[in-house]
PDB file of N, CA and C in Angstrom:
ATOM      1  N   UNK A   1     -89.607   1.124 -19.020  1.00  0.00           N
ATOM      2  CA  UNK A   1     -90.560   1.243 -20.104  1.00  0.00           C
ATOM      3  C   UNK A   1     -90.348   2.579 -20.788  1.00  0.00           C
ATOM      4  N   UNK A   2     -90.210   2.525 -22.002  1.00  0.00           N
ATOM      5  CA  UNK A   2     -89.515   3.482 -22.658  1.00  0.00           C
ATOM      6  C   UNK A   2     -91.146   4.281 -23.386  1.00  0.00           C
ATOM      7  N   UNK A   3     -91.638   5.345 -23.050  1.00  0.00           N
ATOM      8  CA  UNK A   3     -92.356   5.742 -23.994  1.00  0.00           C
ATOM      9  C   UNK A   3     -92.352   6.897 -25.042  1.00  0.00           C
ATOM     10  N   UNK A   4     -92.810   7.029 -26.259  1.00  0.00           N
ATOM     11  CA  UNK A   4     -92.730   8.348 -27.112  1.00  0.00           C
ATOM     12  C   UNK A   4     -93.957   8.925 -26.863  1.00  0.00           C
ATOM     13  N   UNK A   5     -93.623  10.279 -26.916  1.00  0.00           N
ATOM     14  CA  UNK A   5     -95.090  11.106 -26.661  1.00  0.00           C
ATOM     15  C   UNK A   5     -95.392  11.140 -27.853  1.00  0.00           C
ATOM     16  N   UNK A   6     -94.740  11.379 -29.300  1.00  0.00           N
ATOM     17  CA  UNK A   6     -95.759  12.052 -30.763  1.00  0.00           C
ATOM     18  C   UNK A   6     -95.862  10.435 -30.743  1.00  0.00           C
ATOM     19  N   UNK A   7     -95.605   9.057 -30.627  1.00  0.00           N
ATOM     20  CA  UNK A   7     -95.944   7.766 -31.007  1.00  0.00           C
ATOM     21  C   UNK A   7     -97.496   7.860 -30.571  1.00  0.00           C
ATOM     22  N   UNK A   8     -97.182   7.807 -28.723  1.00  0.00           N
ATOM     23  CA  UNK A   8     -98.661   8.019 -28.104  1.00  0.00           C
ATOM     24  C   UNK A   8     -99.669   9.160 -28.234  1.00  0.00           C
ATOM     25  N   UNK A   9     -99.406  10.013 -28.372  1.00  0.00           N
ATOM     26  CA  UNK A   9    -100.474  11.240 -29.243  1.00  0.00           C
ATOM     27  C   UNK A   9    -101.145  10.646 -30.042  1.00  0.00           C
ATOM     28  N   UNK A  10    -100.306  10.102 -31.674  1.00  0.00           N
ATOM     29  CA  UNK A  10    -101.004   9.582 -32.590  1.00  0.00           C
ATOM     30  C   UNK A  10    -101.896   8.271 -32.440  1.00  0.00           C
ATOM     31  N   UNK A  11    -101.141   7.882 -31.522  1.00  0.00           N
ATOM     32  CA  UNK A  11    -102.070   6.429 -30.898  1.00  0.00           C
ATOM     33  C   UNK A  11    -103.402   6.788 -30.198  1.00  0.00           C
ATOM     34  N   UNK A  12    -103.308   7.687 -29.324  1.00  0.00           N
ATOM     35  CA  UNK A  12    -104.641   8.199 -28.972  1.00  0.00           C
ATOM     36  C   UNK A  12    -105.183   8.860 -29.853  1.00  0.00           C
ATOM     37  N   UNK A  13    -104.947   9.692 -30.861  1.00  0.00           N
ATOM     38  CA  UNK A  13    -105.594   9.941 -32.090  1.00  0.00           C
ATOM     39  C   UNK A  13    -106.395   9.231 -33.020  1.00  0.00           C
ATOM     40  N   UNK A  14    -105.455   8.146 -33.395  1.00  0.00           N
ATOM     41  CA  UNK A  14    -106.511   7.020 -33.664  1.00  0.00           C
ATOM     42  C   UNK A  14    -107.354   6.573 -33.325  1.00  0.00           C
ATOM     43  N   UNK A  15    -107.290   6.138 -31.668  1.00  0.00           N
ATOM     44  CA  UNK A  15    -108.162   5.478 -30.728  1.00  0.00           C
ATOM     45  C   UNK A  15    -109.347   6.033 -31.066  1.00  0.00           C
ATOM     46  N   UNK A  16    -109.420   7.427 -30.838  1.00  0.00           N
ATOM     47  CA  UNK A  16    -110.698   8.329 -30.478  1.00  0.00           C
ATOM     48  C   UNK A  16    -111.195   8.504 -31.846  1.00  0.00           C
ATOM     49  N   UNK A  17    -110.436   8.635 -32.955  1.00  0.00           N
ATOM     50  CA  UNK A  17    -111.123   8.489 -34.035  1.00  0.00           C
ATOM     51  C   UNK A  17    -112.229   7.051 -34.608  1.00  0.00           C
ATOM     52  N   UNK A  18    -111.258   6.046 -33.825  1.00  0.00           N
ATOM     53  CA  UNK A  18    -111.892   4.668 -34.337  1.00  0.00           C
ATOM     54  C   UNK A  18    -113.720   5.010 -33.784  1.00  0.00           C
ATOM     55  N   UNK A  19    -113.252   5.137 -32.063  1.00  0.00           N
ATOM     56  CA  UNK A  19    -114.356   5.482 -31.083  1.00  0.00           C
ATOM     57  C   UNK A  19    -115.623   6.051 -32.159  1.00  0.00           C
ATOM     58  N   UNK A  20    -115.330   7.366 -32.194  1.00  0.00           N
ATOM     59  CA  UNK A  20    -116.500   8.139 -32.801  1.00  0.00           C
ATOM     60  C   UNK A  20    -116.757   7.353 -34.022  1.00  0.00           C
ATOM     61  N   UNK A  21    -115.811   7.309 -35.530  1.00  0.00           N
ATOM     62  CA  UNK A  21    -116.555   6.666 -36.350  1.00  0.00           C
ATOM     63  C   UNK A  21    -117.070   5.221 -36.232  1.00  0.00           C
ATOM     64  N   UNK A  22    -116.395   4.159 -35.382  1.00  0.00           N
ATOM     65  CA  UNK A  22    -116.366   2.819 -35.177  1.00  0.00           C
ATOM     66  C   UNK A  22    -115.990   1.978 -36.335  1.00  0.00           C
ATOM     67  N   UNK A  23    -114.738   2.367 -36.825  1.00  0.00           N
ATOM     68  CA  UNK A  23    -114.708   1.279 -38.018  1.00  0.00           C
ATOM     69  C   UNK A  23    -113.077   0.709 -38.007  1.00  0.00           C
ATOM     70  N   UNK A  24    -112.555   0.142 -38.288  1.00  0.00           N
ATOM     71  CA  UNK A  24    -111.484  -0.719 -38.637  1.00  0.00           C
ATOM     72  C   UNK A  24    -110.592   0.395 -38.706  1.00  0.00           C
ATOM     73  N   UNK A  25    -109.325  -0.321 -38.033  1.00  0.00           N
ATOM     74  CA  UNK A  25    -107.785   0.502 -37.985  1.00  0.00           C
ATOM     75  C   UNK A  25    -107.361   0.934 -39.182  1.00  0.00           C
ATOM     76  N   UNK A  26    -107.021   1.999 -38.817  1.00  0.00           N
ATOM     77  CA  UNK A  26    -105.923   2.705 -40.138  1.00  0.00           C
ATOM     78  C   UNK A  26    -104.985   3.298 -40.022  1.00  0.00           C
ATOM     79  N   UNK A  27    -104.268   3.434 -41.241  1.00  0.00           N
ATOM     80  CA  UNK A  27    -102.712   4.127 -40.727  1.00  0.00           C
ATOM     81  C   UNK A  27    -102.790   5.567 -40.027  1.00  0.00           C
ATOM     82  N   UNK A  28    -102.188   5.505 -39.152  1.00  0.00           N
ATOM     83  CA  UNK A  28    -102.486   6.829 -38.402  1.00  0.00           C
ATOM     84  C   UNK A  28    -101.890   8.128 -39.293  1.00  0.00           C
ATOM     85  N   UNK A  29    -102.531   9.086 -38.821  1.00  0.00           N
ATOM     86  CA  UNK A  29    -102.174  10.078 -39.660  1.00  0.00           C
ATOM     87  C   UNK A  29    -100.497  10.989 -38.630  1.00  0.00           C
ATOM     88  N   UNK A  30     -99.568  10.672 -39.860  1.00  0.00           N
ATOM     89  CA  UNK A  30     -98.268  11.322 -38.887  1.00  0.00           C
ATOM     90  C   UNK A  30     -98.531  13.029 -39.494  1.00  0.00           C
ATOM     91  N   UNK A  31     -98.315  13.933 -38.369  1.00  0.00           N
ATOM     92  CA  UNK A  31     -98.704  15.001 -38.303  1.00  0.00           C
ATOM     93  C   UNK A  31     -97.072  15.895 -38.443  1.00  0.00           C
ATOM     94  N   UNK A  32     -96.804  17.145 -39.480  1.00  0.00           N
ATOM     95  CA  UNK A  32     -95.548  17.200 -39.783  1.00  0.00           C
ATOM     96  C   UNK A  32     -94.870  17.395 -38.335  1.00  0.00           C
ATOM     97  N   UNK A  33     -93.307  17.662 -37.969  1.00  0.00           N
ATOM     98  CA  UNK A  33     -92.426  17.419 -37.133  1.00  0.00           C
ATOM     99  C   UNK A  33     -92.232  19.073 -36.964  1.00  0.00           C
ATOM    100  N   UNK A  34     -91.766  19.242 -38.302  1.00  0.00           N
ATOM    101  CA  UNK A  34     -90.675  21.047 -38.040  1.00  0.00           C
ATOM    102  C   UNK A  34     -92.244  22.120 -38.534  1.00  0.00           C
ATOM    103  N   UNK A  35     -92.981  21.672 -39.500  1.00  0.00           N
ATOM    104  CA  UNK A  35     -94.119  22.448 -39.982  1.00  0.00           C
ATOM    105  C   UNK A  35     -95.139  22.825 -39.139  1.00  0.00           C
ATOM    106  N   UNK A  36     -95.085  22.206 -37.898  1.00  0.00           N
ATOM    107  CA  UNK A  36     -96.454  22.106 -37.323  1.00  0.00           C
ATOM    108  C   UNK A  36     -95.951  23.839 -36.576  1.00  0.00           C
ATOM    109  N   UNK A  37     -97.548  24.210 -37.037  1.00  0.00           N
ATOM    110  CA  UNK A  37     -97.312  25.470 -35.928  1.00  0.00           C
ATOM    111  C   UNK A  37     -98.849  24.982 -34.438  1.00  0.00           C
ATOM    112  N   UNK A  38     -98.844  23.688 -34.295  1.00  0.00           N
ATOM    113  CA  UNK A  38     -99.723  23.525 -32.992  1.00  0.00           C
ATOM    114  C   UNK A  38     -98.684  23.485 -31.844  1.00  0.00           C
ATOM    115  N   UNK A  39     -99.093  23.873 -30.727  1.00  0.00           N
ATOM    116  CA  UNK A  39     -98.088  23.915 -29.757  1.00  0.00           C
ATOM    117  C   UNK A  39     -98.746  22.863 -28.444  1.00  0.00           C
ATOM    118  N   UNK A  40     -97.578  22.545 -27.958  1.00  0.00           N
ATOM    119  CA  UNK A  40     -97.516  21.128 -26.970  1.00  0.00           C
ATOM    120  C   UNK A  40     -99.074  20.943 -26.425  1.00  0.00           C
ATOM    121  N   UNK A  41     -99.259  22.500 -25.715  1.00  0.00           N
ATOM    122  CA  UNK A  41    -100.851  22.693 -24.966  1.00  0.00           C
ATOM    123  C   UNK A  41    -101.809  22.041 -25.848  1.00  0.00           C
ATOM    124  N   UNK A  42    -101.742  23.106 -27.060  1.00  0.00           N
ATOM    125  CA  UNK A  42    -102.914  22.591 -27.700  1.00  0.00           C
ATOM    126  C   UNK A  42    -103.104  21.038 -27.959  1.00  0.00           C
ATOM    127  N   UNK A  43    -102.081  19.891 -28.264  1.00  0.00           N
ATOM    128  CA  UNK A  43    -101.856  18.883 -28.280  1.00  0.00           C
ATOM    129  C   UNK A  43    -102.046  18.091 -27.110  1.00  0.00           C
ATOM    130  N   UNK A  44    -101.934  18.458 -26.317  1.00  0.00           N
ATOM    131  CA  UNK A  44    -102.331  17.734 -25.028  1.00  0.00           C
ATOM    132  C   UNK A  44    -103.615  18.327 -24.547  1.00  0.00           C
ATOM    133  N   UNK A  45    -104.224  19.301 -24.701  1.00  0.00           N
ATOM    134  CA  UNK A  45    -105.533  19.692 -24.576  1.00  0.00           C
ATOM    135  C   UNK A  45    -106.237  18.857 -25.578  1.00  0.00           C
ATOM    136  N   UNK A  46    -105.752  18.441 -26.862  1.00  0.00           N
ATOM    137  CA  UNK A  46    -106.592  17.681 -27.601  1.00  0.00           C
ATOM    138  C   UNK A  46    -106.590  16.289 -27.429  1.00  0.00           C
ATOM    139  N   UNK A  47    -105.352  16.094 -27.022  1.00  0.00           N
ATOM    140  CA  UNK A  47    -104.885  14.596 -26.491  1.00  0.00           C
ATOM    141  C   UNK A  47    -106.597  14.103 -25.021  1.00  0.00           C
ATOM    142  N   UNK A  48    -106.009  15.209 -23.970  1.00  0.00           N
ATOM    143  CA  UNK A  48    -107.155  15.308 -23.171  1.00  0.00           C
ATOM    144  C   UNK A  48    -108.558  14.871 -23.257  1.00  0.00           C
ATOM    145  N   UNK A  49    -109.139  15.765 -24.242  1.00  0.00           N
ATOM    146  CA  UNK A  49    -110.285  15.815 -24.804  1.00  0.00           C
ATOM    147  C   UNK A  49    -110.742  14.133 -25.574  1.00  0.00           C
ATOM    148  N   UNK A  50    -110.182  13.935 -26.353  1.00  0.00           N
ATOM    149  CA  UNK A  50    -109.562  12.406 -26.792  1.00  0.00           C
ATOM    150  C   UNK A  50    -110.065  11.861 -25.765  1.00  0.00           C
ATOM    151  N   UNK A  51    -109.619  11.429 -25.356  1.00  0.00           N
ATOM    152  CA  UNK A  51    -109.573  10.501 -23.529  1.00  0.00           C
ATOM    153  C   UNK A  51    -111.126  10.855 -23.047  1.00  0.00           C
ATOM    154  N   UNK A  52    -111.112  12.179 -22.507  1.00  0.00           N
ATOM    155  CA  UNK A  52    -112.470  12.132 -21.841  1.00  0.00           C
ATOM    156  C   UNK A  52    -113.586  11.904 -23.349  1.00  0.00           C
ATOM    157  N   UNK A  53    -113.511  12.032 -24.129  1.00  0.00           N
ATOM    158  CA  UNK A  53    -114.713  11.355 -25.001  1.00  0.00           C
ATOM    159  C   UNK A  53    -114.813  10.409 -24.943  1.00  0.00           C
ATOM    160  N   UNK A  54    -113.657   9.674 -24.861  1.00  0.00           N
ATOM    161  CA  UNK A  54    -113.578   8.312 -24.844  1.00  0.00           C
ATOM    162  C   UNK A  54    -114.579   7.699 -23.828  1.00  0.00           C
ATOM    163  N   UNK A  55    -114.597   7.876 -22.382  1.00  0.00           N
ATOM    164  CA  UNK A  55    -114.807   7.837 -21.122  1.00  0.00           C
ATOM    165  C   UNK A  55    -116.027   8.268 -21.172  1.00  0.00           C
ATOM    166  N   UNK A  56    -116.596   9.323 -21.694  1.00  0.00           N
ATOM    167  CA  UNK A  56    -117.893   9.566 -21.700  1.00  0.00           C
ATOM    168  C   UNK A  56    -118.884   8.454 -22.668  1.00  0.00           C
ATOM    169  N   UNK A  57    -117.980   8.039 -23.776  1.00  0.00           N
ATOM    170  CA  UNK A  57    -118.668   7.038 -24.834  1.00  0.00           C
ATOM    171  C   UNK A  57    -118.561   5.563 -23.654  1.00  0.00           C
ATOM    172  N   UNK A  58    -117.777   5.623 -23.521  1.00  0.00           N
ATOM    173  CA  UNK A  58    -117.854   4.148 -22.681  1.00  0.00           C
ATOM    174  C   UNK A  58    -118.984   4.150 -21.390  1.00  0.00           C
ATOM    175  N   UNK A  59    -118.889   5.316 -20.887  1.00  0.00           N
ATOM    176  CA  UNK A  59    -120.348   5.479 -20.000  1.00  0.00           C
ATOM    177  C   UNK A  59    -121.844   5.546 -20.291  1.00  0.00           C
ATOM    178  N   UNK A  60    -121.852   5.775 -21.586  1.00  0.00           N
ATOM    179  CA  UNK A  60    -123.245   5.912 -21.829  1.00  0.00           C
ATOM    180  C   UNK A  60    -123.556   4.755 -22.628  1.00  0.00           C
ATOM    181  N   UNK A  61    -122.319   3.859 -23.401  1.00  0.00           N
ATOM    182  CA  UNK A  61    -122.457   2.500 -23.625  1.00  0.00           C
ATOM    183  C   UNK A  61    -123.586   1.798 -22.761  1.00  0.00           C
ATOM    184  N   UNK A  62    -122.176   1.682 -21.247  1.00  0.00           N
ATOM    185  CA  UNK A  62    -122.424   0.803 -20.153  1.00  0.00           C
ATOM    186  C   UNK A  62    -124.092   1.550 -19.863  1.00  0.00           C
ATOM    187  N   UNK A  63    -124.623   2.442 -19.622  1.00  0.00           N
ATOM    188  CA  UNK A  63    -125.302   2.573 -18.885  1.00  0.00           C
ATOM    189  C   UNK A  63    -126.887   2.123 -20.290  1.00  0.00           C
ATOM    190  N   UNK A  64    -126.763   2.668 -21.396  1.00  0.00           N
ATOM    191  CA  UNK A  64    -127.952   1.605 -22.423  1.00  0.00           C
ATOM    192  C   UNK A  64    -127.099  -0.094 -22.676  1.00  0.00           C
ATOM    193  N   UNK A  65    -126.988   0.083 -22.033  1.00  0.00           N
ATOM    194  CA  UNK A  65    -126.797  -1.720 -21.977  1.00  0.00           C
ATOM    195  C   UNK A  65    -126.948  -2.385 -20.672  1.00  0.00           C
ATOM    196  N   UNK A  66    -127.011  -1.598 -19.795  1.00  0.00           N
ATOM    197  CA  UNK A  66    -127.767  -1.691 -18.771  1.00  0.00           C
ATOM    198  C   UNK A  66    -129.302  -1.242 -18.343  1.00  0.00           C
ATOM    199  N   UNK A  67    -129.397  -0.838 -19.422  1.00  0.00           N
ATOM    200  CA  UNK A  67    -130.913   0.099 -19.295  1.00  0.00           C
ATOM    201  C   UNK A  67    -131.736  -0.748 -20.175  1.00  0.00           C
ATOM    202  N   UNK A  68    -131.036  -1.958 -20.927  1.00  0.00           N
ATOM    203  CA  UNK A  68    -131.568  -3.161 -21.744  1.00  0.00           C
ATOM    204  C   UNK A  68    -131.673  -2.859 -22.903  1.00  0.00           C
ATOM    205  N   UNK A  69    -130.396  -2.115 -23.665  1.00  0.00           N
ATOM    206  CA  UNK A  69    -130.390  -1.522 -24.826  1.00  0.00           C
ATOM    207  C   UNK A  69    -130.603  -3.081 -25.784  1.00  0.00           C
ATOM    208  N   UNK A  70    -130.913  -3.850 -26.260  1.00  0.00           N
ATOM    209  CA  UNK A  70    -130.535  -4.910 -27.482  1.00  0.00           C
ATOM    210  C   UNK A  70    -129.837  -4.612 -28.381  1.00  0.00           C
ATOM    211  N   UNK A  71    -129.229  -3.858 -28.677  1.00  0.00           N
ATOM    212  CA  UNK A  71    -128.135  -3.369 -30.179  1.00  0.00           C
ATOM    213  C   UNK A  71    -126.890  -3.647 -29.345  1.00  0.00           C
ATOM    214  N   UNK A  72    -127.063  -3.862 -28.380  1.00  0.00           N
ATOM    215  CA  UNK A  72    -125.472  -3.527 -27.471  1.00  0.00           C
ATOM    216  C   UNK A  72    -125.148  -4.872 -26.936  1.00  0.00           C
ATOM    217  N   UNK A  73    -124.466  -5.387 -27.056  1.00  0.00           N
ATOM    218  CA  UNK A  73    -123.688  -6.971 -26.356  1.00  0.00           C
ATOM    219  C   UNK A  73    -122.889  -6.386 -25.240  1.00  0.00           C
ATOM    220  N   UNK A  74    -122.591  -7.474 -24.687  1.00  0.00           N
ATOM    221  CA  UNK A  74    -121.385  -7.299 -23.404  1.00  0.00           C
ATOM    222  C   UNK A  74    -119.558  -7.340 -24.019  1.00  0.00           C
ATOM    223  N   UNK A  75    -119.922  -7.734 -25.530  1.00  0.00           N
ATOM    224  CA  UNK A  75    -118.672  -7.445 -25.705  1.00  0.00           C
ATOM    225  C   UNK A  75    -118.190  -5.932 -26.449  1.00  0.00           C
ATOM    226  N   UNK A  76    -119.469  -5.276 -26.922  1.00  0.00           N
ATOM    227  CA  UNK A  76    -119.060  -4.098 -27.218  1.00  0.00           C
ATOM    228  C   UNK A  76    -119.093  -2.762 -26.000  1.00  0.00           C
ATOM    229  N   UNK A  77    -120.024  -3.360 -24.824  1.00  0.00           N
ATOM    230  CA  UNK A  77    -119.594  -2.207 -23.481  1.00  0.00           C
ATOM    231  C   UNK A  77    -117.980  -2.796 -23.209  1.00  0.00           C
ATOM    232  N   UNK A  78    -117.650  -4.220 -23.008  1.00  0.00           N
ATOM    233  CA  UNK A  78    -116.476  -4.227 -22.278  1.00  0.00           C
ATOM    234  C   UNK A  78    -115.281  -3.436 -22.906  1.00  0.00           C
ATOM    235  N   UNK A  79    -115.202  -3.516 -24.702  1.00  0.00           N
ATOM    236  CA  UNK A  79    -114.334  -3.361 -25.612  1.00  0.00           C
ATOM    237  C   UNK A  79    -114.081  -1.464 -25.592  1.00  0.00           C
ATOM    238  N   UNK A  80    -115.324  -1.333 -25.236  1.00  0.00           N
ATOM    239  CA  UNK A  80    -115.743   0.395 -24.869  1.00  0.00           C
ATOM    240  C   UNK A  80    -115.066   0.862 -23.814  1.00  0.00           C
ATOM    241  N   UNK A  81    -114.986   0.122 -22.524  1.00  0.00           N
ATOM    242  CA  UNK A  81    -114.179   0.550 -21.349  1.00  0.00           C
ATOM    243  C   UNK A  81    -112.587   0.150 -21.799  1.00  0.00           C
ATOM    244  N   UNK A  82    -112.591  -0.837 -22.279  1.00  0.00           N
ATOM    245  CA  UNK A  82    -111.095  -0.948 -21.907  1.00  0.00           C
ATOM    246  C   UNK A  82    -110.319   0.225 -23.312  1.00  0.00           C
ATOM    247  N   UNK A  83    -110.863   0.334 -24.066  1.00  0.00           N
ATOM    248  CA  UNK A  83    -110.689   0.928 -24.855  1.00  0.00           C
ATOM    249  C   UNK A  83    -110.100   2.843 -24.180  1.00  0.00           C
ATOM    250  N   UNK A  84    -111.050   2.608 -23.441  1.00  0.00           N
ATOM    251  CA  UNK A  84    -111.436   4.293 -22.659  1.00  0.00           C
ATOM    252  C   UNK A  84    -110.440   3.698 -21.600  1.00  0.00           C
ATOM    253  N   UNK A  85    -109.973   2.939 -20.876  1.00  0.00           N
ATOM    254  CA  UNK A  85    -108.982   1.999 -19.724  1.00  0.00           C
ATOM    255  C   UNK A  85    -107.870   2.411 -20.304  1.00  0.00           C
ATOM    256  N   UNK A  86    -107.433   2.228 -21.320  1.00  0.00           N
ATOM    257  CA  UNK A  86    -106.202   2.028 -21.783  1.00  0.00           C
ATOM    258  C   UNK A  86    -105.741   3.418 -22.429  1.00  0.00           C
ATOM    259  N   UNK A  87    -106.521   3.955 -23.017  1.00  0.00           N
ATOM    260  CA  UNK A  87    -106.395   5.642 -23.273  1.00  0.00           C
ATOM    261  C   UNK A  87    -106.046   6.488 -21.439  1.00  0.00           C
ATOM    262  N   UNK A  88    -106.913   6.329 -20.919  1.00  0.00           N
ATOM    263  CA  UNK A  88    -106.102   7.461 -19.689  1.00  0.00           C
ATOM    264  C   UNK A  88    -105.089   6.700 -19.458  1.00  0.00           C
ATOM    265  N   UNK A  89    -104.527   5.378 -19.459  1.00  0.00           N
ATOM    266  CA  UNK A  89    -103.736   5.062 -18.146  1.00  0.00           C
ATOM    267  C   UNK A  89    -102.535   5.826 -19.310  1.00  0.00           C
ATOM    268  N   UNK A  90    -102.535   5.377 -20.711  1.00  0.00           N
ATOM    269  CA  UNK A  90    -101.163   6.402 -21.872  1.00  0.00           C
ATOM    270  C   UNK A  90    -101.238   7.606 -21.349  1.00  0.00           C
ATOM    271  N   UNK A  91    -102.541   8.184 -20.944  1.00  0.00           N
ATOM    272  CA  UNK A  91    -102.217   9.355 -20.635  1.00  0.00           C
ATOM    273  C   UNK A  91    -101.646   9.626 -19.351  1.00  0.00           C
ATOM    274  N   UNK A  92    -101.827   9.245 -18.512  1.00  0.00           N
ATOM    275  CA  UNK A  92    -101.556   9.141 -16.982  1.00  0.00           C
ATOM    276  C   UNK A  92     -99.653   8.969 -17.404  1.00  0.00           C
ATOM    277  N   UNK A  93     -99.190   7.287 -18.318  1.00  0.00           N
ATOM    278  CA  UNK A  93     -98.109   7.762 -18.683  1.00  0.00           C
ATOM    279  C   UNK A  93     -97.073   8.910 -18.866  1.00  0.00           C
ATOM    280  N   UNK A  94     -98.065   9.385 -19.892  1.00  0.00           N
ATOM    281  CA  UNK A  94     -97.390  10.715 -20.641  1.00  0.00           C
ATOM    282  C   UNK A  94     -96.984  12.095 -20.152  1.00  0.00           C
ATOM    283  N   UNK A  95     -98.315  12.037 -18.821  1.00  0.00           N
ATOM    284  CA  UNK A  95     -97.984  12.593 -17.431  1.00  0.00           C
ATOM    285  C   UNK A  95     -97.169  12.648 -16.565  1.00  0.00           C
ATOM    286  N   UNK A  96     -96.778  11.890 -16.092  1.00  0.00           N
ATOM    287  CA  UNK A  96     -95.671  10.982 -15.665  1.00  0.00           C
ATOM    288  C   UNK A  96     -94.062  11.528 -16.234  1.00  0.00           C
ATOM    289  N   UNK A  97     -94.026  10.895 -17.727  1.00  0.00           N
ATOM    290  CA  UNK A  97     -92.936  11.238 -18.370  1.00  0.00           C
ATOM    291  C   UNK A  97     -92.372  12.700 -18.498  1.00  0.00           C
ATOM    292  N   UNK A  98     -93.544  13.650 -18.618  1.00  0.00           N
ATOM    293  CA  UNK A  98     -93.165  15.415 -18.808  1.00  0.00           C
ATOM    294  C   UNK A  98     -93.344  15.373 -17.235  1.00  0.00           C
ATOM    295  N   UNK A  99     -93.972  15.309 -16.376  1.00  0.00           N
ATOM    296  CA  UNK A  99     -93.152  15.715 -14.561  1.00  0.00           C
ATOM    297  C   UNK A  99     -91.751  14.961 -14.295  1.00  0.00           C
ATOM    298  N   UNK A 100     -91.228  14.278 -14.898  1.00  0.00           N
ATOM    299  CA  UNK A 100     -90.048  13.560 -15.084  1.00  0.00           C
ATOM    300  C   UNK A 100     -89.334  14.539 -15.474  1.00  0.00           C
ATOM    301  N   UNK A 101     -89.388  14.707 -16.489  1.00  0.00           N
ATOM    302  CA  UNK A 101     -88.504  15.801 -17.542  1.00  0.00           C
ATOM    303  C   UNK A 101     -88.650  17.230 -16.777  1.00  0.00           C
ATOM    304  N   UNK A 102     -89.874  17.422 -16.517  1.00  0.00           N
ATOM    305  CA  UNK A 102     -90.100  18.931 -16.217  1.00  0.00           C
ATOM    306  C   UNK A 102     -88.678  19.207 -14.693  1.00  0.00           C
ATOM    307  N   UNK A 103     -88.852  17.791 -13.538  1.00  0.00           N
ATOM    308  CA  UNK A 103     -87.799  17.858 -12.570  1.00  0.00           C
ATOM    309  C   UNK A 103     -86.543  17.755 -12.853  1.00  0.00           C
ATOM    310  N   UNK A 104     -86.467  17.009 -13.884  1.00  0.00           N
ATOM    311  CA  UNK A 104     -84.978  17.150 -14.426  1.00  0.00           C
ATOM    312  C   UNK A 104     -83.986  18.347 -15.163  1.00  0.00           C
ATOM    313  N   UNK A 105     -85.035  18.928 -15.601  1.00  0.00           N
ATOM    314  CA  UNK A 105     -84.720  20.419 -15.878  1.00  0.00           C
ATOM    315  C   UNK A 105     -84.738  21.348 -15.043  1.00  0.00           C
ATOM    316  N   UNK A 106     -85.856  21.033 -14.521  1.00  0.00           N
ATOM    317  CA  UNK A 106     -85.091  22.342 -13.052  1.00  0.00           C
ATOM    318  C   UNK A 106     -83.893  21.706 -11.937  1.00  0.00           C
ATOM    319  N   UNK A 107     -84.008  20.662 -11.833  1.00  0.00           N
ATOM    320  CA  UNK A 107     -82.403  20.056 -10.875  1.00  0.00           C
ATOM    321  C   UNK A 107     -81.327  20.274 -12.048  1.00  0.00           C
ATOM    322  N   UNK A 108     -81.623  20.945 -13.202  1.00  0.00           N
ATOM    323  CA  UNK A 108     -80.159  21.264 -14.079  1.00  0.00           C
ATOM    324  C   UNK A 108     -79.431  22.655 -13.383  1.00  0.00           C
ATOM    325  N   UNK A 109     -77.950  22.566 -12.988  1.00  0.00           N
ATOM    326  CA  UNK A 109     -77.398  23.798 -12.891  1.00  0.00           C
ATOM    327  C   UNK A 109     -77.500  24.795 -14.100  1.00  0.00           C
ATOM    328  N   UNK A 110     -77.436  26.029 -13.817  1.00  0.00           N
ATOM    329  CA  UNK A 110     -77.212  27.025 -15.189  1.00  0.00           C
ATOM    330  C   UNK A 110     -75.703  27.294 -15.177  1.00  0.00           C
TER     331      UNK A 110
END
């Protein structure tokens, strides 16, 4: 399974944007390549952050819809978790892929 990290960044970018405003997909915003002066941290600290909002929105879903919220169906808590499901496990990915890389660079001779 082949993954891109700036693909999945922007994908979780979206995600968490949809999350907070709740409205219909849009073209993701591609963020410049050589211009950007954000650095990896900050991007994965925001990537991070992303995710756990996510996770926190999906918890307080589940828990007024369990508390007998009526505005809330079972298909907008489930759509809420998997939503927040599918954001860490990219991230858990993306994790994955840089301890990959990170060992492969240090098993490089100089």
């Amino acid at each position: 399974m082949d993954i891109k990290a700036q693909s999945l960044y922007q994908e979780l970018q979206m995600m968490s944007a949809q999350a907070r405003m709740d409205v219909a997909p849009s073209q993701p915003q591609i963020p410049p390549i050589n211009g950007s002066r954000e650095s990896f941290g900050d991007m994965l600290t925001q990537a991070v952050n992303g995710v756990n909002s996510m996770q926190m929105e999906s918890k307080a879903i589940t828990k007024a819809f369990e508390m007998g919220d009526s505005s809330l169906s079972l298909a907008d808590v489930m759509v809420a978790k998997e939503k927040a499901g599918v954001a860490f496990e990219a991230t858990v990915q993306v994790r994955n892929k840089v301890l990959d890389a990170y060992k492969t660079i240090m098993n490089m001779s100089v």
